[in-house]
N, C-alpha and C. Protein backbone atom coordinates (compact mmCIF):
# COMPACT_ATOMS: atom_id res chain seq x y z
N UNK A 1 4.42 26.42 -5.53
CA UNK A 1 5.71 25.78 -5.50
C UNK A 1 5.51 24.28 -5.25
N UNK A 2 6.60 23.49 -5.84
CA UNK A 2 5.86 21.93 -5.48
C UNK A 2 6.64 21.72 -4.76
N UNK A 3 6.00 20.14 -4.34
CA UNK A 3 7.07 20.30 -3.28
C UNK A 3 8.00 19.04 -3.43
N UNK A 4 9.32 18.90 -2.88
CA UNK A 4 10.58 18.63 -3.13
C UNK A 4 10.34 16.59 -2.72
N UNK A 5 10.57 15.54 -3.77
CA UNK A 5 10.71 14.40 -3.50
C UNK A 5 11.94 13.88 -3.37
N UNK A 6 12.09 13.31 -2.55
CA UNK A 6 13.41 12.85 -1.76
C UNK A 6 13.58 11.53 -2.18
N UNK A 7 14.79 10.48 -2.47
CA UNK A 7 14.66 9.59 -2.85
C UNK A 7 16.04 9.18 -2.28
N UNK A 8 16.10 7.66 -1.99
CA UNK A 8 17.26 7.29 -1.58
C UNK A 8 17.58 6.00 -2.38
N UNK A 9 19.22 5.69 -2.63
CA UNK A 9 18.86 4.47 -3.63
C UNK A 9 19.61 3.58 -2.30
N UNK A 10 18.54 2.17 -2.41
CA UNK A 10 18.42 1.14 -1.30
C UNK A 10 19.26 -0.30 -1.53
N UNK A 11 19.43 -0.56 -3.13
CA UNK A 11 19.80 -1.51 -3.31
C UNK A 11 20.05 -1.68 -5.16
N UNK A 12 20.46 -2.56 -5.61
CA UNK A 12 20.44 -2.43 -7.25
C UNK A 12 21.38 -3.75 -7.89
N UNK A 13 20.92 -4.39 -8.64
CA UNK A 13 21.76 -5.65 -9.52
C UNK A 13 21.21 -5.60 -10.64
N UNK A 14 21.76 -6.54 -11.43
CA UNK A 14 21.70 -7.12 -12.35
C UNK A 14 20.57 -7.36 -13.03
N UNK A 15 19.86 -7.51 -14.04
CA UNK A 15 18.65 -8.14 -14.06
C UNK A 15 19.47 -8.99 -15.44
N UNK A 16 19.95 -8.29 -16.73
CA UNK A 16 20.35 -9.11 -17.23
C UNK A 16 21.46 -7.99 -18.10
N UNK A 17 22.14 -8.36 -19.03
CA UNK A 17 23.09 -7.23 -19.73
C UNK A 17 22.77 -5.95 -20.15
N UNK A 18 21.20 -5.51 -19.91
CA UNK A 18 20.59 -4.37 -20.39
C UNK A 18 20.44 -3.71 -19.76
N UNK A 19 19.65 -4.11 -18.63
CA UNK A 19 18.80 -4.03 -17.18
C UNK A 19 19.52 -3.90 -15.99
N UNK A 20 19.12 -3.01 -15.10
CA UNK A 20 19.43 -3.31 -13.95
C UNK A 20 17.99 -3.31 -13.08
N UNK A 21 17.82 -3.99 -12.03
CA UNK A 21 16.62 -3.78 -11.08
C UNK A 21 16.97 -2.81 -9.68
N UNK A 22 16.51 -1.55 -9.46
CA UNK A 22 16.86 -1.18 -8.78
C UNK A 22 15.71 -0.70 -7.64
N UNK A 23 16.04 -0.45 -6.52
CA UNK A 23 15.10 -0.13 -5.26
C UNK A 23 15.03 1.34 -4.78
N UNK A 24 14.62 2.10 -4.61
CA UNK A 24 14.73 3.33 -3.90
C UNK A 24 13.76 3.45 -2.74
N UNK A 25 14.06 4.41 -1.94
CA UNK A 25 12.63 4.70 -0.97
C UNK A 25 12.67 5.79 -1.46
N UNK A 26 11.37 6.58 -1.05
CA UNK A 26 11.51 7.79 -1.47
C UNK A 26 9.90 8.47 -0.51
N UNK A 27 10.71 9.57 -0.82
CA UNK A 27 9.52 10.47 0.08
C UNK A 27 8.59 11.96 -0.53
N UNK A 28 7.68 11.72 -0.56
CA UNK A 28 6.50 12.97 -0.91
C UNK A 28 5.84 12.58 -0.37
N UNK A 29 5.50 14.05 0.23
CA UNK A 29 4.52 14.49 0.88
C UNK A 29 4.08 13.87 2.10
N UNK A 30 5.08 13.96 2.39
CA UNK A 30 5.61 13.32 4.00
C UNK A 30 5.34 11.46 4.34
N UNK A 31 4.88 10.94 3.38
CA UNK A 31 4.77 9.66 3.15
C UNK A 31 6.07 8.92 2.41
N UNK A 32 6.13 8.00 3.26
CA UNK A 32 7.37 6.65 2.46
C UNK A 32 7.15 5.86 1.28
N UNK A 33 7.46 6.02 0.54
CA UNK A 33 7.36 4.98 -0.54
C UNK A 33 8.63 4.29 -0.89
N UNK A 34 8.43 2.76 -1.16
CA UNK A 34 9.19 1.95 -1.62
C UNK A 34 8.87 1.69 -3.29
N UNK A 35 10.11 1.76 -4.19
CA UNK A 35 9.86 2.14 -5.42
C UNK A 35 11.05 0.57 -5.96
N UNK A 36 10.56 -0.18 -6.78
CA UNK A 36 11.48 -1.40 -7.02
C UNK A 36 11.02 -1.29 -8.63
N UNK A 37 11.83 -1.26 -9.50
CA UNK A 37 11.76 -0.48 -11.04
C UNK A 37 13.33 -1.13 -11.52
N UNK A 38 12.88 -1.63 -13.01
CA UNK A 38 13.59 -1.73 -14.22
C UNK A 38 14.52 -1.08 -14.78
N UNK A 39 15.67 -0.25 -14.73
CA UNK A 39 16.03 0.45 -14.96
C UNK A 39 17.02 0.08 -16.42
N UNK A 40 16.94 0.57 -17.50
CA UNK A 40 18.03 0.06 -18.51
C UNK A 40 18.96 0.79 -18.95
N UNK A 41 19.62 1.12 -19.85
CA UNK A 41 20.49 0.65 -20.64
C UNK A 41 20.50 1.79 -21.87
N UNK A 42 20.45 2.88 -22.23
CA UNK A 42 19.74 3.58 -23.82
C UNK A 42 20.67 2.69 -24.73
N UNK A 43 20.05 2.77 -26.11
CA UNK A 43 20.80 2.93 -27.03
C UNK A 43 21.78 3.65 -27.26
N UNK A 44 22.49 3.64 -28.85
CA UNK A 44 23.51 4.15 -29.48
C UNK A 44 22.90 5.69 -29.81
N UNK A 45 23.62 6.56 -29.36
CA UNK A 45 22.21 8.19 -29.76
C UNK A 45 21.62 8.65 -28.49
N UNK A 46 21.41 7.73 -27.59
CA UNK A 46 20.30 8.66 -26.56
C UNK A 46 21.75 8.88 -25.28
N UNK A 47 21.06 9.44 -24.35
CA UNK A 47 21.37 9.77 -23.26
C UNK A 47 21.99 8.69 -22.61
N UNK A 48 23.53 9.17 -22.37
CA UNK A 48 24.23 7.87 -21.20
C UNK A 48 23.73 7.49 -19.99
N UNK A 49 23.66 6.81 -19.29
CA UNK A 49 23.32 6.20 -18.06
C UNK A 49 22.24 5.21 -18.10
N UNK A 50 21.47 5.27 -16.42
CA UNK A 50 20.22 4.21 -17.05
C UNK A 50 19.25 5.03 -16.95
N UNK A 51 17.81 4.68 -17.40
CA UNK A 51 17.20 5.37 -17.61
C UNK A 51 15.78 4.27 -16.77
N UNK A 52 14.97 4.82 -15.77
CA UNK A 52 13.86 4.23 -15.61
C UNK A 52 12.85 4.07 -16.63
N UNK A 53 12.38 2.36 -16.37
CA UNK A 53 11.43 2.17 -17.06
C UNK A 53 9.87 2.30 -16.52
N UNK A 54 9.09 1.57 -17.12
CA UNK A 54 7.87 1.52 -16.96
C UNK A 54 7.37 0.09 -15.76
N UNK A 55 7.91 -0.24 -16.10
CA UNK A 55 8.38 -2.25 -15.63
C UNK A 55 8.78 -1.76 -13.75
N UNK A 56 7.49 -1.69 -13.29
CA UNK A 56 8.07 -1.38 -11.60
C UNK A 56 6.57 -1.48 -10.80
N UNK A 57 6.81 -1.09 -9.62
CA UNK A 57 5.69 -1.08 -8.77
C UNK A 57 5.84 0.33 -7.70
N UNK A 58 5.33 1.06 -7.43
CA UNK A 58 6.38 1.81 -6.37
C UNK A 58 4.79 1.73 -4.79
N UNK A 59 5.13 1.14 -3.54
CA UNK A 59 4.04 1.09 -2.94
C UNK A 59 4.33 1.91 -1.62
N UNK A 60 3.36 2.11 -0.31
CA UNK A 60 3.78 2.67 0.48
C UNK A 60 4.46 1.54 1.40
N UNK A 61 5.55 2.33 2.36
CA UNK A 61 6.67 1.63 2.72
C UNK A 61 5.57 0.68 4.17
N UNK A 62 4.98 0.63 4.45
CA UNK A 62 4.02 0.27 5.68
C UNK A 62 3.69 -1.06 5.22
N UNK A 63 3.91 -1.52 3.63
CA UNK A 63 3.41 -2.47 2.83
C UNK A 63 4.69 -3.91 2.76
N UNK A 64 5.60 -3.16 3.73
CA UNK A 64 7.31 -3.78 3.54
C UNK A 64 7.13 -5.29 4.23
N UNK A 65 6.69 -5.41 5.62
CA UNK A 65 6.74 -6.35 6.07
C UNK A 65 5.61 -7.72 5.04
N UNK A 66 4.46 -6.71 4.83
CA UNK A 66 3.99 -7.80 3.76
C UNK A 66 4.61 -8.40 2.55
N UNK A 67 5.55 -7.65 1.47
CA UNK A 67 6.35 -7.92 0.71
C UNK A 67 7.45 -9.16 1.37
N UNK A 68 7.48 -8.71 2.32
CA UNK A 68 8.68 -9.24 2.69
C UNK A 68 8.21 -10.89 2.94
N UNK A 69 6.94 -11.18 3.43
CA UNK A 69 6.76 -12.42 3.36
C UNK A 69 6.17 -13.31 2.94
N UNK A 70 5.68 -12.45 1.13
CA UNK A 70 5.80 -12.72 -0.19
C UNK A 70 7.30 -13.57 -0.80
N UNK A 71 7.64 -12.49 -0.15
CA UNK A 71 9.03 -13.27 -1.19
C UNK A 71 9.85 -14.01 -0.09
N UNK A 72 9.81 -14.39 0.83
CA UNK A 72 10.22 -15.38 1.50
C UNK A 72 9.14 -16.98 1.53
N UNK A 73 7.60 -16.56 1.07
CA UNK A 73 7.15 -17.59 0.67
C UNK A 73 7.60 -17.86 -0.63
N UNK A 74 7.99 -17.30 -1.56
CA UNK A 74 8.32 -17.62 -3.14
C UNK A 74 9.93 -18.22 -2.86
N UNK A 75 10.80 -17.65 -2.13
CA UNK A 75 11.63 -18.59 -2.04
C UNK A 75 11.19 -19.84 -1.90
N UNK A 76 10.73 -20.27 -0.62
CA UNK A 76 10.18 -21.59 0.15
C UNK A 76 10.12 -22.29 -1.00
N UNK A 77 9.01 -21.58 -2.20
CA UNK A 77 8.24 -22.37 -3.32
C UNK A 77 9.42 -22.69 -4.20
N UNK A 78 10.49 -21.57 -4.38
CA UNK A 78 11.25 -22.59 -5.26
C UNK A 78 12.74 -23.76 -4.93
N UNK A 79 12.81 -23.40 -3.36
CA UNK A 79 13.62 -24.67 -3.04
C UNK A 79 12.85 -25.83 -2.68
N UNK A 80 11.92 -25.77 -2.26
CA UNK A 80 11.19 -27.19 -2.29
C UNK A 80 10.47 -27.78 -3.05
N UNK A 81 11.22 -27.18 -4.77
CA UNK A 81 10.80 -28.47 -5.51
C UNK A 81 9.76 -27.71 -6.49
N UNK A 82 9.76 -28.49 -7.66
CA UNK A 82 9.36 -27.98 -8.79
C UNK A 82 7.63 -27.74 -9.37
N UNK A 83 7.01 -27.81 -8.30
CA UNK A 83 5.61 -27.89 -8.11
C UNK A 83 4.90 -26.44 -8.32
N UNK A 84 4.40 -26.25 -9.18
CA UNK A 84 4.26 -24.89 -9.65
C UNK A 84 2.46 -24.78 -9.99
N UNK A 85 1.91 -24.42 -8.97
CA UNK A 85 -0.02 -24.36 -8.87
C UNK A 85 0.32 -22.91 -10.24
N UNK A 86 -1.08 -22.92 -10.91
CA UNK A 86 -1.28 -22.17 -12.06
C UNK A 86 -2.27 -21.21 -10.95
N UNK A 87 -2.34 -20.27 -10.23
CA UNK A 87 -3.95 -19.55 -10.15
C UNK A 87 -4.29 -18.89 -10.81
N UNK A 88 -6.07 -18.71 -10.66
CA UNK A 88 -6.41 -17.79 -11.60
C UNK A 88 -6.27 -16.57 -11.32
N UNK A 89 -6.85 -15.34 -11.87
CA UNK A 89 -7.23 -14.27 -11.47
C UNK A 89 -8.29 -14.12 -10.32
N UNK A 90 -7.59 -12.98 -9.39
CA UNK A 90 -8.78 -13.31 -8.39
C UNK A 90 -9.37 -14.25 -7.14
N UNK A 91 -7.63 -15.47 -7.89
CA UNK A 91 -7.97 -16.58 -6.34
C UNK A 91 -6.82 -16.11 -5.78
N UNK A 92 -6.80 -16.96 -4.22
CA UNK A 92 -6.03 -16.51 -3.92
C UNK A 92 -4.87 -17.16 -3.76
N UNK A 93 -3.61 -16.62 -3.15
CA UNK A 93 -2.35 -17.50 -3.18
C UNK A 93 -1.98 -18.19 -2.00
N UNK A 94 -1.13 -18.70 -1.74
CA UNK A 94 -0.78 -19.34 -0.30
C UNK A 94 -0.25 -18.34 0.30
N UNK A 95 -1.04 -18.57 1.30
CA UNK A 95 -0.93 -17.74 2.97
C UNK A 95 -1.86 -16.49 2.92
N UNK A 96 -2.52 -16.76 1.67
CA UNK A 96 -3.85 -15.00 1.68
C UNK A 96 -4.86 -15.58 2.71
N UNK A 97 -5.58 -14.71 3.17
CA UNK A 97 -6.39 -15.24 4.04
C UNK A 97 -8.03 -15.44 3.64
N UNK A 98 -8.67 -16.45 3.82
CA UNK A 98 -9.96 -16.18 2.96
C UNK A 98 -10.96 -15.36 3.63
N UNK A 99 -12.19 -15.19 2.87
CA UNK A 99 -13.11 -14.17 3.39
C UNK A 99 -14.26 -14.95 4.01
């Protein structure tokens, strides 16, 4: 028997007239996961509603506080101004820590 994944929906907007971006947590196998996914739109013919895409990340929820100050540095980066570093693959970004 398998066993039963639990999912909760956390949050959801806009991405653009097709798209929506939506968040879930969700749970298997007694672990948290945070799931942030593409969700669209079918065509004329398929199935109503949205339909998940491929276009997502889903990680464990323990990973939240790090996300979280990812994207409060990417804010920072885009109100203070239009300065945009290219990195490569493999380097690292502001605030990674070096080895």
């Amino acid at each position: 028997m398998s066993e039963k994944r639990r999912q909760i929906l956390v949050a959801r907007f806009d991405k653009n007239s097709a798209e929506e971006i939506m968040i879930h947590l969700c749970e298997w196998k007694g672990q948290q996961y945070v799931d942030i996914r593409t969700w669209y739109k079918p065509g004329p013919g398929e199935d109503k509603g949205l339909h998940p895409s491929t276009k997502g990340i889903r990680f464990s929820a323990e990973l939240l506080p790090d996300l979280r100050s990812a994207i409060d540095a990417a804010i920072s980066a885009v109100e203070n101004g239009p300065g945009i570093e290219i990195v490569q693959d493999g380097a690292q970004g502001a605030g990674e820590k070096g080895s």
